[in-house]
PDB file of N, CA and C in Angstrom:
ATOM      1  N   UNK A   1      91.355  88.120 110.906  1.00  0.00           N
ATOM      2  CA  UNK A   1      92.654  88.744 110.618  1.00  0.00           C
ATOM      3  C   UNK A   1      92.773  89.035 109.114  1.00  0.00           C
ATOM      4  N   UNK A   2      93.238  90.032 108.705  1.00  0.00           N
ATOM      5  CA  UNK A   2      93.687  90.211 107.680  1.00  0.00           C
ATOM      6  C   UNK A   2      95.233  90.185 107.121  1.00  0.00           C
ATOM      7  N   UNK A   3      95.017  89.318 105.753  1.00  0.00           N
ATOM      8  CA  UNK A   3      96.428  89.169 104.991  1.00  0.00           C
ATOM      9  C   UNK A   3      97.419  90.665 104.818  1.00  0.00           C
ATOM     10  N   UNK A   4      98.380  90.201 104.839  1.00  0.00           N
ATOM     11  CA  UNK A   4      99.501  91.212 104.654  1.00  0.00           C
ATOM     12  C   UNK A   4      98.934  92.424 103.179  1.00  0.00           C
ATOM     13  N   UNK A   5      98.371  91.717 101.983  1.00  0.00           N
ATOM     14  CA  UNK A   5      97.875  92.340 101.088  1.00  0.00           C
ATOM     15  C   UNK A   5      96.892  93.193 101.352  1.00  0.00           C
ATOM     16  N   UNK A   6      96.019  92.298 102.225  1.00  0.00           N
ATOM     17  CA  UNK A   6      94.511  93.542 102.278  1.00  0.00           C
ATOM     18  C   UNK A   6      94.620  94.783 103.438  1.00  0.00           C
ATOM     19  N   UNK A   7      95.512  94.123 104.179  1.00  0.00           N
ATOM     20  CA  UNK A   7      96.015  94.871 105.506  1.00  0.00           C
ATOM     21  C   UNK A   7      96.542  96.597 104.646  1.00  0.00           C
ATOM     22  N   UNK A   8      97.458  96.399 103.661  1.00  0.00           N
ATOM     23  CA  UNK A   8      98.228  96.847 102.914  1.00  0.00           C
ATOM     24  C   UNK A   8      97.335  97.604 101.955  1.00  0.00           C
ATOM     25  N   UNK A   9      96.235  97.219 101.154  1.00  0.00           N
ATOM     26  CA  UNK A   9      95.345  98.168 100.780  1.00  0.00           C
ATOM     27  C   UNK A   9      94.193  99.022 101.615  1.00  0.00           C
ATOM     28  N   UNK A  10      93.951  98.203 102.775  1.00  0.00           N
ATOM     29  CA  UNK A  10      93.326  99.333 103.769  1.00  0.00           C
ATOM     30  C   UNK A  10      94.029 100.385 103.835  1.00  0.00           C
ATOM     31  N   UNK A  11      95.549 100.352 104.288  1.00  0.00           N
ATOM     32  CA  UNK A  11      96.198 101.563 104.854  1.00  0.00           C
ATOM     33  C   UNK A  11      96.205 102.687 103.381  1.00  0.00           C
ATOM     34  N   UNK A  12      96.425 101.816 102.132  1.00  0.00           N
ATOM     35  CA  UNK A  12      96.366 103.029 101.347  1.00  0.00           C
ATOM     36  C   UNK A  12      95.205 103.634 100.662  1.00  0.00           C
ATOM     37  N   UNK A  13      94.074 102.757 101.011  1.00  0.00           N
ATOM     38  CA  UNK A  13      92.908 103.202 101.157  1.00  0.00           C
ATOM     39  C   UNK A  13      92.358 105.073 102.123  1.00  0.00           C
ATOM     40  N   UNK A  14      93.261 104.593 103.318  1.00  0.00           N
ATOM     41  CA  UNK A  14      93.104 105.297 104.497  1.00  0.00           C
ATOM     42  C   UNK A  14      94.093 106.421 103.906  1.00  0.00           C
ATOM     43  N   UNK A  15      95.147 106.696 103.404  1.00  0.00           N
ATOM     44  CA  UNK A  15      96.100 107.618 103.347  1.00  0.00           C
ATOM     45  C   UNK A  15      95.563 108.374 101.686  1.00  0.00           C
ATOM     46  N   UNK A  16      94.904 107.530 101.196  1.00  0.00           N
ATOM     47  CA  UNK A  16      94.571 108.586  99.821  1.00  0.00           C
ATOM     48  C   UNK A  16      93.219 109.383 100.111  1.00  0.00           C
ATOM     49  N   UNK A  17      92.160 108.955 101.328  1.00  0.00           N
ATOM     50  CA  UNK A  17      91.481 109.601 101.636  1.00  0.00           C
ATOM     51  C   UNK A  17      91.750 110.844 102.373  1.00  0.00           C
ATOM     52  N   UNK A  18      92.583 110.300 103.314  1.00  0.00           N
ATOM     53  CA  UNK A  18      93.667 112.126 104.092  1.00  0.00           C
ATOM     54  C   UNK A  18      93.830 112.527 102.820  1.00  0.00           C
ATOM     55  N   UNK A  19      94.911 112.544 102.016  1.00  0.00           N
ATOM     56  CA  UNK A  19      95.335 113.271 101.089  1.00  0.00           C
ATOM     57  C   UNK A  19      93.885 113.496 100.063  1.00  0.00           C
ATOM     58  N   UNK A  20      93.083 113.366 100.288  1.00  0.00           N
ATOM     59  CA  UNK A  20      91.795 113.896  99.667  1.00  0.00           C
ATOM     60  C   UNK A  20      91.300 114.644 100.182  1.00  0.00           C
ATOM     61  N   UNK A  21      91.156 114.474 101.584  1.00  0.00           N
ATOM     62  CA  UNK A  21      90.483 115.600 102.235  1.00  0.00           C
ATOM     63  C   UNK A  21      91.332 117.057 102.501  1.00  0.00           C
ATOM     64  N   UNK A  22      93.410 116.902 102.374  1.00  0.00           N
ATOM     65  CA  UNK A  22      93.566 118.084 102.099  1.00  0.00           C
ATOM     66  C   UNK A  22      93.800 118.494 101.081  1.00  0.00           C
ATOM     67  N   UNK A  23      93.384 117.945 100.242  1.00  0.00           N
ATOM     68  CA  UNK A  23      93.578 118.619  98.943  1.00  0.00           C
ATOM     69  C   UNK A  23      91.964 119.597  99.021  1.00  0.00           C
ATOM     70  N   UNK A  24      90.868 118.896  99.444  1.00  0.00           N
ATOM     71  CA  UNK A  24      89.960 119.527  99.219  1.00  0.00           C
ATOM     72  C   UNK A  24      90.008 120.950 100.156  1.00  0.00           C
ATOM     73  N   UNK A  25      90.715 120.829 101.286  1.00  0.00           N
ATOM     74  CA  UNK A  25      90.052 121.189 102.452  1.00  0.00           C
ATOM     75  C   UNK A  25      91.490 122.514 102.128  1.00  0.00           C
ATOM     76  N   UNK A  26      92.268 121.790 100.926  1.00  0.00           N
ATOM     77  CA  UNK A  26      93.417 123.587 100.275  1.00  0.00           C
ATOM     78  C   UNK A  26      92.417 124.139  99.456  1.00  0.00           C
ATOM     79  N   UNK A  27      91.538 123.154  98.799  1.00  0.00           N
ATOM     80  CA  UNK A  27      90.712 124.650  97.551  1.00  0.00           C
ATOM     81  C   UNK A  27      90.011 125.305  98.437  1.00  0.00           C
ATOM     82  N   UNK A  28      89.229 125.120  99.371  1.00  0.00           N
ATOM     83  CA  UNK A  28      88.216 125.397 100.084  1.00  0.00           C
ATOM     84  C   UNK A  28      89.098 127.028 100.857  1.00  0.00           C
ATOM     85  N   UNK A  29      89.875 126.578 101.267  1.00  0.00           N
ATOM     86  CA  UNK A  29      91.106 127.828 101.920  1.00  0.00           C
ATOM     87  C   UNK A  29      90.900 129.151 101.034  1.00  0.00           C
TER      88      UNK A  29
END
C-alpha cells in the first residue's frame, strides 16, 4: 500500500505527463 504522500505524487506524476503529452501532441498539430 501506499502512503497518502506517495499515493499523492504518483497522481501528479500521472497528470503532468497528460499535460505533456498535450502540450506536445498541440505543437505537433
Amino acid at each position: 500500500m501506499l502512503t497518502c504522500g506517495e499515493n499523492e505524487g504518483l497522481n501528479r506524476m500521472v497528470q503532468q505527463r497528460g499535460s505533456i503529452k498535450k502540450y506536445i501532441s498541440g505543437i505537433i498539430k
